[in-house]
N, C-alpha and C. Protein backbone atom coordinates (compact mmCIF):
# COMPACT_ATOMS: atom_id res chain seq x y z
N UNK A 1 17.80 -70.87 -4.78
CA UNK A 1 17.73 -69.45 -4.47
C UNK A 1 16.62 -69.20 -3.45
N UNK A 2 17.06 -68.58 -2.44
CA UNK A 2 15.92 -68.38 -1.48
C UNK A 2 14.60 -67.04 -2.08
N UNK A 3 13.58 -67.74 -0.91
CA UNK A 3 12.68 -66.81 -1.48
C UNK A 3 12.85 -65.42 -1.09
N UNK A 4 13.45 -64.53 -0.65
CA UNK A 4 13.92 -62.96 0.09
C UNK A 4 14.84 -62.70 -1.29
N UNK A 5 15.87 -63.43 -1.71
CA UNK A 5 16.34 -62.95 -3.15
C UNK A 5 15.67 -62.98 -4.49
N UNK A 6 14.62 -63.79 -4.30
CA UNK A 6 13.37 -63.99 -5.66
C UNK A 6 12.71 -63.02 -5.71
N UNK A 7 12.34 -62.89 -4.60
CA UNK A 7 11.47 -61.55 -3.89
C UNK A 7 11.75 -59.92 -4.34
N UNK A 8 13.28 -60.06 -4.54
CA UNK A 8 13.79 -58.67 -4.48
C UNK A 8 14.31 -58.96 -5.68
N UNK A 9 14.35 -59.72 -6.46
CA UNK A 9 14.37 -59.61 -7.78
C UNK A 9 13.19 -59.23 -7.98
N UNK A 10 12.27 -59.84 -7.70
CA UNK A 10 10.74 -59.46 -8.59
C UNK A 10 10.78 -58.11 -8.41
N UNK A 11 11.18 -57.07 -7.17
CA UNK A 11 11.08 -55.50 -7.13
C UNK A 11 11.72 -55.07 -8.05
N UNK A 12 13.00 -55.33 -8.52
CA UNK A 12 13.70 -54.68 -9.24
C UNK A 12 12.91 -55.07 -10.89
N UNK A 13 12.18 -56.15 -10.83
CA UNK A 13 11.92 -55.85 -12.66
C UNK A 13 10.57 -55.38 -12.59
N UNK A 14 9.59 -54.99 -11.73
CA UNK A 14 9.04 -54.59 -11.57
C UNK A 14 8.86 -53.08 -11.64
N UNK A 15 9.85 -52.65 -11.27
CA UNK A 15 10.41 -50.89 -11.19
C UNK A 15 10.50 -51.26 -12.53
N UNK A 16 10.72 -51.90 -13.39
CA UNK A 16 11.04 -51.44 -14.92
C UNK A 16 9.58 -50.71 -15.75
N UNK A 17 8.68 -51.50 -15.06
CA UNK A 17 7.36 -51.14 -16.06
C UNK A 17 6.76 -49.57 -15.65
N UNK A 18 7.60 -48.62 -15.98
CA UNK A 18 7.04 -47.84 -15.36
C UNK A 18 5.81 -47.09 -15.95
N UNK A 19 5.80 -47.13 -17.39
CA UNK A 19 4.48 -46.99 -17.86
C UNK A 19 3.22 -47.37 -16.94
N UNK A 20 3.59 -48.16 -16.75
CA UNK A 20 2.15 -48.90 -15.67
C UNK A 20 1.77 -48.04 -13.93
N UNK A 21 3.03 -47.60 -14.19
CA UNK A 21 2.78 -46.39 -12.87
C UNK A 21 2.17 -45.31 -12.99
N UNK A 22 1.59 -44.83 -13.90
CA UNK A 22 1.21 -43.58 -14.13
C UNK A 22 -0.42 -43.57 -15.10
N UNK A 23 -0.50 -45.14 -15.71
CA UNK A 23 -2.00 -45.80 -16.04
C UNK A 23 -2.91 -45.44 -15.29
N UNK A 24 -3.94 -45.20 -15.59
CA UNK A 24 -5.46 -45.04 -15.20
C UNK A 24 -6.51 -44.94 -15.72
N UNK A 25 -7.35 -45.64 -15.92
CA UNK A 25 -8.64 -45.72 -16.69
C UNK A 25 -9.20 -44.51 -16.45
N UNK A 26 -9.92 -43.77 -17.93
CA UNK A 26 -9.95 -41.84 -17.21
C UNK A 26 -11.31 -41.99 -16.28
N UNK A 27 -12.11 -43.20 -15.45
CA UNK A 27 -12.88 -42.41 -14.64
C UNK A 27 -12.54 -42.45 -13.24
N UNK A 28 -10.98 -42.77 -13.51
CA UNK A 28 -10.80 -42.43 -11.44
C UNK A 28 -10.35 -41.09 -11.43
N UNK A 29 -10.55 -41.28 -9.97
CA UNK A 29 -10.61 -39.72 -9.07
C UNK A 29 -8.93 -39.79 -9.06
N UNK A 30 -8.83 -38.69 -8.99
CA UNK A 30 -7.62 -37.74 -9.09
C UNK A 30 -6.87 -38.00 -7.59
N UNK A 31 -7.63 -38.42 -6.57
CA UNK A 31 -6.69 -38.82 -5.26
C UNK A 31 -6.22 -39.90 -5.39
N UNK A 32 -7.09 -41.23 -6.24
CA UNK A 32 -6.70 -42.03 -6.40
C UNK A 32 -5.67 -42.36 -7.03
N UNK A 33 -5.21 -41.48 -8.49
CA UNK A 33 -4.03 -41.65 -9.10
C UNK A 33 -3.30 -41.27 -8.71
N UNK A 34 -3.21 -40.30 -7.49
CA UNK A 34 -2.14 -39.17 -7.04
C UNK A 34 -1.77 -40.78 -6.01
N UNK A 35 -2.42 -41.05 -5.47
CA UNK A 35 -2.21 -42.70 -4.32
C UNK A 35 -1.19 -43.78 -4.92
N UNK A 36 -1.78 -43.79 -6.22
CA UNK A 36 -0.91 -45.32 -6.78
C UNK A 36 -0.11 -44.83 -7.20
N UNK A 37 0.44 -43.44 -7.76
CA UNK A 37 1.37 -43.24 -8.41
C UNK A 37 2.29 -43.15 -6.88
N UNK A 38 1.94 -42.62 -6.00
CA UNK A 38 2.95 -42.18 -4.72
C UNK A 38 3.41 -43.81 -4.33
N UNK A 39 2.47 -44.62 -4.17
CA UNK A 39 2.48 -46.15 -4.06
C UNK A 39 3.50 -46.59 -4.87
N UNK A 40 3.35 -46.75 -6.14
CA UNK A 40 4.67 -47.07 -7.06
C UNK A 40 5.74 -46.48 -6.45
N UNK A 41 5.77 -45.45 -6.47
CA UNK A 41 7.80 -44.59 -5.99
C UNK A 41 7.92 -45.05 -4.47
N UNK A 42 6.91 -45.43 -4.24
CA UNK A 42 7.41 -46.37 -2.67
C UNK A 42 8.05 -47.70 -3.00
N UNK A 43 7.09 -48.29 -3.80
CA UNK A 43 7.61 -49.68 -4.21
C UNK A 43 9.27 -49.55 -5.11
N UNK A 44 9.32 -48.28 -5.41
CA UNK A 44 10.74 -48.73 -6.58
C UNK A 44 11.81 -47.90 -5.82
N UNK A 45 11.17 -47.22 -4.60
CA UNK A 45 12.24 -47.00 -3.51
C UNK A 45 12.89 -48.00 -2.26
N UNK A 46 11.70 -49.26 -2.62
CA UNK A 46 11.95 -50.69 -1.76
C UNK A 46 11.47 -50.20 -0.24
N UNK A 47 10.00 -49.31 -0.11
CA UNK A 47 9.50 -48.57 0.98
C UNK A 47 8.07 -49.83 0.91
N UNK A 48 8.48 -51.01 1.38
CA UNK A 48 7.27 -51.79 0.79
C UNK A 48 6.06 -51.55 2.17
N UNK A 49 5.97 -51.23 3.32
CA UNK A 49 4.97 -51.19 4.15
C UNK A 49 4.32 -49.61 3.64
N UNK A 50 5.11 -48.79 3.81
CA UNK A 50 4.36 -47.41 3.06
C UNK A 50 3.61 -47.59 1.86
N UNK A 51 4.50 -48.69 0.67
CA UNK A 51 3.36 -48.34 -0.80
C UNK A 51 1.93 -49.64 -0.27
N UNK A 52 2.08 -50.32 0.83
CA UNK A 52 0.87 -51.23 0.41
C UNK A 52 0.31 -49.79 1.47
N UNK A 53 0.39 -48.97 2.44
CA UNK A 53 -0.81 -48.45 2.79
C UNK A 53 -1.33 -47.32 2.12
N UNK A 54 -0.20 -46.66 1.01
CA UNK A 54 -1.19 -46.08 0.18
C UNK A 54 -1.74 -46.66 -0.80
N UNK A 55 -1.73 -47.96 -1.25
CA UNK A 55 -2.16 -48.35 -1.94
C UNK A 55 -3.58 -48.96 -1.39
N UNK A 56 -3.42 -49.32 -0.07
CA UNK A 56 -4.71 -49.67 0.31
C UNK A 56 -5.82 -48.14 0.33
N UNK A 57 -4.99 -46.96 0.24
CA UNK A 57 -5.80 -45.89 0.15
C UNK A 57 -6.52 -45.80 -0.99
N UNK A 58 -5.46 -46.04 -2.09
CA UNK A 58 -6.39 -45.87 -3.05
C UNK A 58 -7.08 -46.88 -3.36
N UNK A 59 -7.40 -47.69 -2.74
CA UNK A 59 -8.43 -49.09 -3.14
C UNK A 59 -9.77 -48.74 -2.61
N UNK A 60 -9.48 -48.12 -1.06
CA UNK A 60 -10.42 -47.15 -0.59
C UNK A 60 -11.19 -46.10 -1.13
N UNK A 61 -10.24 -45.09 -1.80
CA UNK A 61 -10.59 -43.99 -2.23
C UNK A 61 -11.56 -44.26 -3.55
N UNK A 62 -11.04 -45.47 -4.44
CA UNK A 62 -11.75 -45.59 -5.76
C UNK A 62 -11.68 -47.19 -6.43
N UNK A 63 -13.00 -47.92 -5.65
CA UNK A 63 -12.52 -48.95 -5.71
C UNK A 63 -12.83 -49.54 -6.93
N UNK A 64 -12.97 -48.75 -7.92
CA UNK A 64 -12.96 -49.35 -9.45
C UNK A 64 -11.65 -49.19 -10.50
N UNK A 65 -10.94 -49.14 -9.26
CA UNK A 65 -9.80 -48.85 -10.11
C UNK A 65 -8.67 -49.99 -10.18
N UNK A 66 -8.38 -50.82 -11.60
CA UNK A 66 -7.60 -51.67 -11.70
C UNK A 66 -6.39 -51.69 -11.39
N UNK A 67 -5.60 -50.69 -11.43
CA UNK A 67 -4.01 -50.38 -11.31
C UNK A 67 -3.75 -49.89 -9.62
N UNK A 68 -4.72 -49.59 -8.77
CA UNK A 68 -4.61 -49.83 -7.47
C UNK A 68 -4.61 -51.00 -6.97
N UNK A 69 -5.59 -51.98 -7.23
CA UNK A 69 -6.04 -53.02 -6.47
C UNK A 69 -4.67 -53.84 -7.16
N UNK A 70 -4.42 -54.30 -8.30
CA UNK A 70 -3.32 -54.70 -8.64
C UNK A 70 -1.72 -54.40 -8.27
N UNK A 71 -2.10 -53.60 -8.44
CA UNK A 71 -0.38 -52.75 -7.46
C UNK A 71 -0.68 -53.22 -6.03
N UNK A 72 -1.51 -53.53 -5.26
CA UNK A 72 -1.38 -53.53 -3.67
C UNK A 72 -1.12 -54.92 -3.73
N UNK A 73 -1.81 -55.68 -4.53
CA UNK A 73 -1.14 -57.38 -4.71
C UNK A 73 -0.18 -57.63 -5.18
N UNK A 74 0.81 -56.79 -5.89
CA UNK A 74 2.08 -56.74 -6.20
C UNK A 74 2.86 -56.40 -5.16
N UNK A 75 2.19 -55.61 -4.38
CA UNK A 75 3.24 -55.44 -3.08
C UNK A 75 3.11 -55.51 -1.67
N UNK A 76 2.08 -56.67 -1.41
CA UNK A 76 2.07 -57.58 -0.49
C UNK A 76 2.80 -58.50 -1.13
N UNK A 77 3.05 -59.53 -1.89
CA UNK A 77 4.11 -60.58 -2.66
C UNK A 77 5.12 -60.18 -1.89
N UNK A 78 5.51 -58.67 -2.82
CA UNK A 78 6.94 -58.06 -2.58
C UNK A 78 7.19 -58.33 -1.02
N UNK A 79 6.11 -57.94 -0.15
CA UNK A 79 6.40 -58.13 1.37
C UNK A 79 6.98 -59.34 2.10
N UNK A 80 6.72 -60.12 1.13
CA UNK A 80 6.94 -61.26 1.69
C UNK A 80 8.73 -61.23 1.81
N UNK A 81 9.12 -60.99 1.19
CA UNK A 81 10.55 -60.91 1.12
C UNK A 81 11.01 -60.09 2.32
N UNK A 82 10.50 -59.47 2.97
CA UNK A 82 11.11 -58.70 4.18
C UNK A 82 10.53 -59.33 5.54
N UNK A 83 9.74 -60.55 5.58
CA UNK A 83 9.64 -61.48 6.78
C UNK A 83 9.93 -63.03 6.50
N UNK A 84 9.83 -63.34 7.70
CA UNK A 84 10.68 -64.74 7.67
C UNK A 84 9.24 -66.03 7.16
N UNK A 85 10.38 -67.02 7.03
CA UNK A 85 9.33 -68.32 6.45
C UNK A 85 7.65 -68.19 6.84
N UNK A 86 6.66 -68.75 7.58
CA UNK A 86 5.72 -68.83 7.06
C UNK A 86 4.76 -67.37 6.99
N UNK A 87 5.14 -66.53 7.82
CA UNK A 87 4.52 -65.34 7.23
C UNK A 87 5.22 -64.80 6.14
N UNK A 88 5.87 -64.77 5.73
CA UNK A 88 6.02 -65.35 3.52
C UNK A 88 5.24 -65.16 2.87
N UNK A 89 5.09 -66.72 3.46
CA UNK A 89 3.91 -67.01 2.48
C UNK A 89 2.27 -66.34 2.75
N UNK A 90 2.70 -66.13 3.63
CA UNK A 90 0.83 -65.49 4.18
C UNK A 90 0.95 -64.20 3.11
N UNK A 91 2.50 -63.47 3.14
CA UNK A 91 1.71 -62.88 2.46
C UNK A 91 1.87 -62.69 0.86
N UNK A 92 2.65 -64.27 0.36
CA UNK A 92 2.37 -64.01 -1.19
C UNK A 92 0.69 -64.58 -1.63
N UNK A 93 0.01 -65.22 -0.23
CA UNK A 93 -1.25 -65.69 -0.59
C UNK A 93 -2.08 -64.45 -0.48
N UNK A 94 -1.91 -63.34 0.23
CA UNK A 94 -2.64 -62.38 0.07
C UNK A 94 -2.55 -61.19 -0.57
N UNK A 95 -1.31 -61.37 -1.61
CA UNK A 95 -0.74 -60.75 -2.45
C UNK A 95 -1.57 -61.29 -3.36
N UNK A 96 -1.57 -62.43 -3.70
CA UNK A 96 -2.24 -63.14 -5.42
C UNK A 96 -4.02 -62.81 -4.90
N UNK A 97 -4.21 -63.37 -3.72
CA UNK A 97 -5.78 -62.81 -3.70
C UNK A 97 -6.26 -62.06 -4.66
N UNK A 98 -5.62 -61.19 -4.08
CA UNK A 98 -5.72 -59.52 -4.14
C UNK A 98 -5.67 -59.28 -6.01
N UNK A 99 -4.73 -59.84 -6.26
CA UNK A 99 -4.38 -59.53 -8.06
C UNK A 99 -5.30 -60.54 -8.65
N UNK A 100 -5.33 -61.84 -7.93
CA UNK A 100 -7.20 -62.81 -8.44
C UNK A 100 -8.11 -61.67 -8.67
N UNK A 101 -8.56 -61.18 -8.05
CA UNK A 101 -9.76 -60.03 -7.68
C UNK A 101 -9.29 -59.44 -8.57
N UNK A 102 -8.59 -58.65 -8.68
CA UNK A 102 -8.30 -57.74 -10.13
C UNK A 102 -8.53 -58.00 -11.14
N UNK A 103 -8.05 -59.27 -11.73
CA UNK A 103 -8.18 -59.80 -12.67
C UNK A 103 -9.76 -60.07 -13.09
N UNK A 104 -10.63 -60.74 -11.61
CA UNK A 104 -11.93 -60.84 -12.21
C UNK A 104 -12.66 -60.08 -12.17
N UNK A 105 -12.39 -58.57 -11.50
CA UNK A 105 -13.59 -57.31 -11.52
C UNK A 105 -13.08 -56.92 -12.58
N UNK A 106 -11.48 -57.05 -13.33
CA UNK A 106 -11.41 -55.83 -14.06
C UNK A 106 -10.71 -56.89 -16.00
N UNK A 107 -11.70 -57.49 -16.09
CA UNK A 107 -10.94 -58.56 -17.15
C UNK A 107 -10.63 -57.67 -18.56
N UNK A 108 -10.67 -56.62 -18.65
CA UNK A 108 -10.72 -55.76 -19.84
C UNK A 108 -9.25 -54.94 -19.59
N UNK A 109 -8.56 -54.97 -18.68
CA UNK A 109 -7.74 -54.11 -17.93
C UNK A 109 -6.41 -54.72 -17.73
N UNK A 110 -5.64 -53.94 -19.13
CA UNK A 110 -4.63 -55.05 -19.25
C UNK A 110 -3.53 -54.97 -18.10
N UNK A 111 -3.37 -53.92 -17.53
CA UNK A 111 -3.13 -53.43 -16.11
C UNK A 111 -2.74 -54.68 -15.38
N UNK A 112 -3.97 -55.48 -14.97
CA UNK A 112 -4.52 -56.11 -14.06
C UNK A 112 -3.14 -57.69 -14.62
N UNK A 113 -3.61 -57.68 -16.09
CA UNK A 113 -2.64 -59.12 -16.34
C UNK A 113 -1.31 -59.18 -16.38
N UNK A 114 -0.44 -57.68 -16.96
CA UNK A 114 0.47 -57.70 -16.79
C UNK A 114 1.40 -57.48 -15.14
N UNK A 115 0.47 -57.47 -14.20
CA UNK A 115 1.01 -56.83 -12.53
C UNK A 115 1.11 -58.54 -11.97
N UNK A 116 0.08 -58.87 -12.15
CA UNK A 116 0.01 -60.39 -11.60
C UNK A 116 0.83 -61.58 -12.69
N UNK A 117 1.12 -61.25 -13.91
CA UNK A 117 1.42 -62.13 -14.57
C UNK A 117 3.07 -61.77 -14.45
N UNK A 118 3.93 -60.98 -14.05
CA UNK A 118 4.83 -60.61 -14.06
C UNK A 118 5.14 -61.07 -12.84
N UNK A 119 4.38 -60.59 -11.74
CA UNK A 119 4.39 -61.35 -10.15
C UNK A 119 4.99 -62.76 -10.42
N UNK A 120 3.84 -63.03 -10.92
CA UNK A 120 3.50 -64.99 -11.38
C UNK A 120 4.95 -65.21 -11.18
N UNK A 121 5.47 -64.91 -12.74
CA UNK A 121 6.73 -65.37 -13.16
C UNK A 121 7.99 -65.19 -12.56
N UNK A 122 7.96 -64.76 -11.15
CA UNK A 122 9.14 -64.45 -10.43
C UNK A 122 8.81 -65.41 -8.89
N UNK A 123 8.12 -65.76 -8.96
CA UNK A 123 7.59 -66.46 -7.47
C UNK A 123 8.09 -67.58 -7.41
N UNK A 124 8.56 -68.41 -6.23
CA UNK A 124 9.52 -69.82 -6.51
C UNK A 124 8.46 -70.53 -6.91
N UNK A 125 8.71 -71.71 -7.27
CA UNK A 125 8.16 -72.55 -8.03
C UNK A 125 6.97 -73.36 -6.80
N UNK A 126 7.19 -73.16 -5.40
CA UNK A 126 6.29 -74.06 -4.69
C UNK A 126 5.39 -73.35 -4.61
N UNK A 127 5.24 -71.97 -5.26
CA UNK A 127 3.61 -71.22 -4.96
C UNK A 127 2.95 -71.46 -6.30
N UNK A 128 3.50 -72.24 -7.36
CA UNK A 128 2.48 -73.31 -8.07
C UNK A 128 1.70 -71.76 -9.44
N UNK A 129 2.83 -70.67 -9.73
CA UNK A 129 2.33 -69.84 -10.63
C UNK A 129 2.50 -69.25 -11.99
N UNK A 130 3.77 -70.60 -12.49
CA UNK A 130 4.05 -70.38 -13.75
C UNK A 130 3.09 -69.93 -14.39
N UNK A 131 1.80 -71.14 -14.73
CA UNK A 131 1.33 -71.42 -15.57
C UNK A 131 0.51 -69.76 -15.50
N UNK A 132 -0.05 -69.51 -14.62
CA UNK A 132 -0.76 -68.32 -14.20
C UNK A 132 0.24 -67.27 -15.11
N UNK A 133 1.31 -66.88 -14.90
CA UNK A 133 2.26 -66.10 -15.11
C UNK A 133 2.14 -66.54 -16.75
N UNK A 134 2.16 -67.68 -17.94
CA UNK A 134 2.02 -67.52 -19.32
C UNK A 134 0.38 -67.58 -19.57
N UNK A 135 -0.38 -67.54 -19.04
CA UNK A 135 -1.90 -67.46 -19.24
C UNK A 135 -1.70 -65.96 -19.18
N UNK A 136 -1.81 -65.08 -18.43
CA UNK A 136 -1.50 -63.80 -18.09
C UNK A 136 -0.63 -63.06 -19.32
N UNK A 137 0.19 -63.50 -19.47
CA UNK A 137 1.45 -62.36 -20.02
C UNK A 137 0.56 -62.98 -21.33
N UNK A 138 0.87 -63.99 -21.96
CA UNK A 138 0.07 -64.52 -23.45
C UNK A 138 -1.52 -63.69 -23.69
N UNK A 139 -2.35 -63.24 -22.74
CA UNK A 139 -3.13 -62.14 -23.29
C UNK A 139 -3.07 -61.02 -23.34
N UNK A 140 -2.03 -60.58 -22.39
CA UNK A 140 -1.49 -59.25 -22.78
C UNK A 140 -1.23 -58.97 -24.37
N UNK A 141 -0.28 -60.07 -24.78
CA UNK A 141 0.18 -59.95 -26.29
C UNK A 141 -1.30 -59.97 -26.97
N UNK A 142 -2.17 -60.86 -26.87
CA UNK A 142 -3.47 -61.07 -27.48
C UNK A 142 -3.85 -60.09 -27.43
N UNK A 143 -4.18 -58.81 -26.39
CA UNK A 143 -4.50 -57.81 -26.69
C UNK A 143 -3.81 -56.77 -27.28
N UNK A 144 -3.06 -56.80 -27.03
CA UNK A 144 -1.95 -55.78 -28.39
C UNK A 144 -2.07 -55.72 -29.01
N UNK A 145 -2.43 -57.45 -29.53
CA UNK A 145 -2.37 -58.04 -31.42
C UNK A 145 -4.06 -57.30 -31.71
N UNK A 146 -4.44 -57.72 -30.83
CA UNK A 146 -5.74 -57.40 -31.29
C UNK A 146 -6.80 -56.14 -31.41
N UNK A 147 -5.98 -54.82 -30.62
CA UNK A 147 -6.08 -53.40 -30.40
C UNK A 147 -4.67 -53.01 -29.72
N UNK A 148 -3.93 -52.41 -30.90
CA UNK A 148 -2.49 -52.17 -30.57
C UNK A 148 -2.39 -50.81 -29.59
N UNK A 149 -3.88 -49.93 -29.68
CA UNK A 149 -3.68 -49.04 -28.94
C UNK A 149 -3.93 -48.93 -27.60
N UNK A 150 -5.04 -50.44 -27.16
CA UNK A 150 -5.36 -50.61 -25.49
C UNK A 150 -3.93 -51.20 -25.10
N UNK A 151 -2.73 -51.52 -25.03
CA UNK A 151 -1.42 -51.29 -24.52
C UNK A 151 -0.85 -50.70 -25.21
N UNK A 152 0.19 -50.06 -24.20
CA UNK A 152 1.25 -49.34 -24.16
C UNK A 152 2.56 -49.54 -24.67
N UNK A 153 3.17 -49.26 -25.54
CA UNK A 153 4.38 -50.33 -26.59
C UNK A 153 5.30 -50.34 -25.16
N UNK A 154 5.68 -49.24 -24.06
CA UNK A 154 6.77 -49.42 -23.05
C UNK A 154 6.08 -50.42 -22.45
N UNK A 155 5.21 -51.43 -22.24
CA UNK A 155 4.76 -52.33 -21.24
C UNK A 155 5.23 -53.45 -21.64
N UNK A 156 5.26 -53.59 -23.64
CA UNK A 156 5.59 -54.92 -24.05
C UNK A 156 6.49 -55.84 -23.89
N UNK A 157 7.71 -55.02 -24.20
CA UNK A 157 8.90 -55.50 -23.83
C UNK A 157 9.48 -56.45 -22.45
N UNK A 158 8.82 -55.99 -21.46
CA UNK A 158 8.63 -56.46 -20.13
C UNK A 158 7.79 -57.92 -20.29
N UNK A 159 6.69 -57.92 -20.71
CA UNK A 159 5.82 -58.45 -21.01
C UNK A 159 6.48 -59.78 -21.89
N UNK A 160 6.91 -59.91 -23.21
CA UNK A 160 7.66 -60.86 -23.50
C UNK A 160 9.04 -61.47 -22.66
N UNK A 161 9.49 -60.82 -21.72
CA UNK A 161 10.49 -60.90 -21.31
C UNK A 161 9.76 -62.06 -20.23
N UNK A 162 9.07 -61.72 -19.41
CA UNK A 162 8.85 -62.51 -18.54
C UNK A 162 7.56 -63.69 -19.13
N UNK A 163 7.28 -63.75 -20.18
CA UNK A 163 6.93 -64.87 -21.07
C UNK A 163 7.31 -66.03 -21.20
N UNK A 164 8.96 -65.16 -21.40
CA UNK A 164 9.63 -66.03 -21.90
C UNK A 164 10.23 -67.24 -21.13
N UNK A 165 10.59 -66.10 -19.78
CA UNK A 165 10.83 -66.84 -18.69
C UNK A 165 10.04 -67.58 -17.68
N UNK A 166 8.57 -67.55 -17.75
CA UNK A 166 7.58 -68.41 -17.43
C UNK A 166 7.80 -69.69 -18.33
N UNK A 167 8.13 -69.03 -19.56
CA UNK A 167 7.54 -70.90 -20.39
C UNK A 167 8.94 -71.55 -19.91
N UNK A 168 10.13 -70.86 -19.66
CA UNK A 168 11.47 -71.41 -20.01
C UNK A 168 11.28 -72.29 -18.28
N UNK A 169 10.14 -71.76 -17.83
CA UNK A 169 10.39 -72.24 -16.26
C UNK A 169 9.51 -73.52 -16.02
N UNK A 170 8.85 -73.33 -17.46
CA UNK A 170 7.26 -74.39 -17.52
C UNK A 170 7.78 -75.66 -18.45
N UNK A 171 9.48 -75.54 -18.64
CA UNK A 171 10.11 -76.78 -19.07
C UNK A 171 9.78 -76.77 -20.49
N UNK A 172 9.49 -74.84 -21.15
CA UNK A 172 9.31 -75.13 -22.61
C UNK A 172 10.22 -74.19 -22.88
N UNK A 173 11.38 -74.49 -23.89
CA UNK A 173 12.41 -73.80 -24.14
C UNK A 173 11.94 -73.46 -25.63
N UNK A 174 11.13 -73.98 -26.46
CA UNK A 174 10.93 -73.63 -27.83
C UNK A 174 9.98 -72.49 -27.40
N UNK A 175 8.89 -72.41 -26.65
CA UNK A 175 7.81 -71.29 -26.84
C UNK A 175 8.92 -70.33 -25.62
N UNK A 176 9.93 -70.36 -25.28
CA UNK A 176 10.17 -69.40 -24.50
C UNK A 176 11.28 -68.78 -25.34
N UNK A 177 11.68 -68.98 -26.27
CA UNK A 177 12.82 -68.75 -27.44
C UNK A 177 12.05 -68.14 -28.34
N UNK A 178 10.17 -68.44 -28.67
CA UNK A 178 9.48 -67.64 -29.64
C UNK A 178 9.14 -66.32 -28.76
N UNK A 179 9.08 -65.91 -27.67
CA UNK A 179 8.69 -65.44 -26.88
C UNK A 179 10.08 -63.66 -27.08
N UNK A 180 11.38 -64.43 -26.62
CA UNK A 180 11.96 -64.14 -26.51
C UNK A 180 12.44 -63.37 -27.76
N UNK A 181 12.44 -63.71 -28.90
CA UNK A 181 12.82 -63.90 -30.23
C UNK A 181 12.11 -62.62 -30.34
N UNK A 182 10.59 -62.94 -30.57
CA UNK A 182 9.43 -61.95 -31.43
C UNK A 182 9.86 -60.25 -30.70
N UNK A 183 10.09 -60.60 -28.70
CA UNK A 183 10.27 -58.97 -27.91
C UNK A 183 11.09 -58.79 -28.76
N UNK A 184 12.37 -59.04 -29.05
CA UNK A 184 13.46 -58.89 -29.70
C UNK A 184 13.48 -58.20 -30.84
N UNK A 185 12.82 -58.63 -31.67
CA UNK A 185 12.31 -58.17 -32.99
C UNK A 185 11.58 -57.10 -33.08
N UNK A 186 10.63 -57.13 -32.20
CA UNK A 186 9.74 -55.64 -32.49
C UNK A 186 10.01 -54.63 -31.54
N UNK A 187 10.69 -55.09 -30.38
CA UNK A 187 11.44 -53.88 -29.97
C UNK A 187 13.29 -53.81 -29.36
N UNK A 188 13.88 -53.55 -30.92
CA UNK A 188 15.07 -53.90 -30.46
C UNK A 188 15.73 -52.63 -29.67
N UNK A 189 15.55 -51.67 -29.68
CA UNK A 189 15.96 -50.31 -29.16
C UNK A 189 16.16 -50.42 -26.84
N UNK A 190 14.71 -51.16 -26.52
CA UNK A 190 14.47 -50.89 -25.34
C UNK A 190 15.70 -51.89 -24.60
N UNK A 191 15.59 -51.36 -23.15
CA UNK A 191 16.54 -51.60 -22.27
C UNK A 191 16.86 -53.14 -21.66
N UNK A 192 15.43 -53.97 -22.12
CA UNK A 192 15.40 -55.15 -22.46
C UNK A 192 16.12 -55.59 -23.36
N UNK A 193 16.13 -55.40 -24.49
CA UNK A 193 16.93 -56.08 -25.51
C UNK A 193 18.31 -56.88 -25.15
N UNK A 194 19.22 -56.08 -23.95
CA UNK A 194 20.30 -56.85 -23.22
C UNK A 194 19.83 -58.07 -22.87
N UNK A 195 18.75 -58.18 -22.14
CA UNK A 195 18.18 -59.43 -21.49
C UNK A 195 17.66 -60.15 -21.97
N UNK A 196 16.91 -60.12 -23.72
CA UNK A 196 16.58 -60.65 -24.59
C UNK A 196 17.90 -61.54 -24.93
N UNK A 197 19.03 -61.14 -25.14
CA UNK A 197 20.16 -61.29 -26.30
C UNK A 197 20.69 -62.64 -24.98
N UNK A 198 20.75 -61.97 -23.51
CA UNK A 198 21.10 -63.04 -22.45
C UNK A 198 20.55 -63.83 -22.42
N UNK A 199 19.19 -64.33 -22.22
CA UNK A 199 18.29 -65.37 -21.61
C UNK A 199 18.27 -66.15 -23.11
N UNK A 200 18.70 -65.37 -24.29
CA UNK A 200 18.24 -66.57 -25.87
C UNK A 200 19.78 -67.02 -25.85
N UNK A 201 20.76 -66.63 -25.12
CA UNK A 201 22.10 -67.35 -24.94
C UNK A 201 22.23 -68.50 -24.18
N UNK A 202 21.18 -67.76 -22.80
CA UNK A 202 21.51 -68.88 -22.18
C UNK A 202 20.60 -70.39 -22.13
N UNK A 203 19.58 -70.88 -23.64
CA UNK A 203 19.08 -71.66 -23.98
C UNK A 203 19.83 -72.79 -24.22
């Protein structure tokens, strides 16, 4: 599968988390959320040069804010899919930068693990980010388990989903079947659950 169809898969499951579009730790500024949220409906309108420059606004506008700086490395990746071979890759390397940095200014910010760990798990295999992608999504759950109210129950579902499909990609079909299994179980209602019931079929 080429990387321009990986690419535009990753947009489309990405538009799923939409909880995560509208997140903000309460001490950013109000331009800033008004930025990433406009940023998101760019990204899930497939407007990918518009959401990275408001997103670079709001990185500008408030640069303590996790769900900007993370969203703009989610969609430089995404960019990559709308140019040819090696500027690609230039810019899924300055896509992950970007969500690196997130991750280490903002390690409390589950924001930060589920944007890049979801990235991770959709990227072909020569940008070397499974493992990144179940390190990532596996503390998301850790933090759930461990303060059910610092995430969002609409984030989870997503969250095991692409777990599952990191480990199933990391050549582990048992932890990607527990993965798969547990979303399943605790949230059978959400729009995932189809894709739960698919991906434990197609084991």
């Amino acid at each position: 599968m080429t990387l321009m169809i990986l690419l535009r898969q990753l947009g489309s499951l990405l538009a799923v988390a939409a909880a995560l579009a509208i997140w903000q730790p309460d001490s950013v500024e109000p331009q800033a959320a008004d930025l990433v949220s406009q940023g998101r409906q760019a990204l899930d309108a497939d407007r990918i040069d518009d959401a990275i420059a408001l997103l670079e606004k709001a990185v500008s506008a408030e640069p303590k804010n996790p769900a900007a700086l993370a969203w703009l490395g989610s969609a430089q990746v995404r960019k990559a899919g709308k140019v040819p071979g090696m500027e690609a890759a230039g810019w899924v390397k300055r896509g992950f930068d970007a969500l690196d940095e997130a991750v280490e200014r903002f390690p409390d910010a589950f924001v930060v693990y589920v944007v890049r760990g979801s990235t991770a798990s959709r990227v072909p295999d020569m940008f070397r980010k499974t493992e990144v992608a179940v390190k990532d999504l596996s503390t998301v759950v850790a933090m759930k388990e461990r303060a059910p109210q610092a995430v969002p129950d609409g984030v989870m579902p997503l969250v095991y989903l692409n777990l599952g499909l990191a480990q199933k990609k990391a050549g582990r079909p048992i932890e990607a079947r527990a993965a798969w299994e547990k979303g399943k179980r605790l949230y059978p209602a959400t729009p995932e659950a189809a894709a739960f019931e698919r991906e434990l079929r197609g084991l």
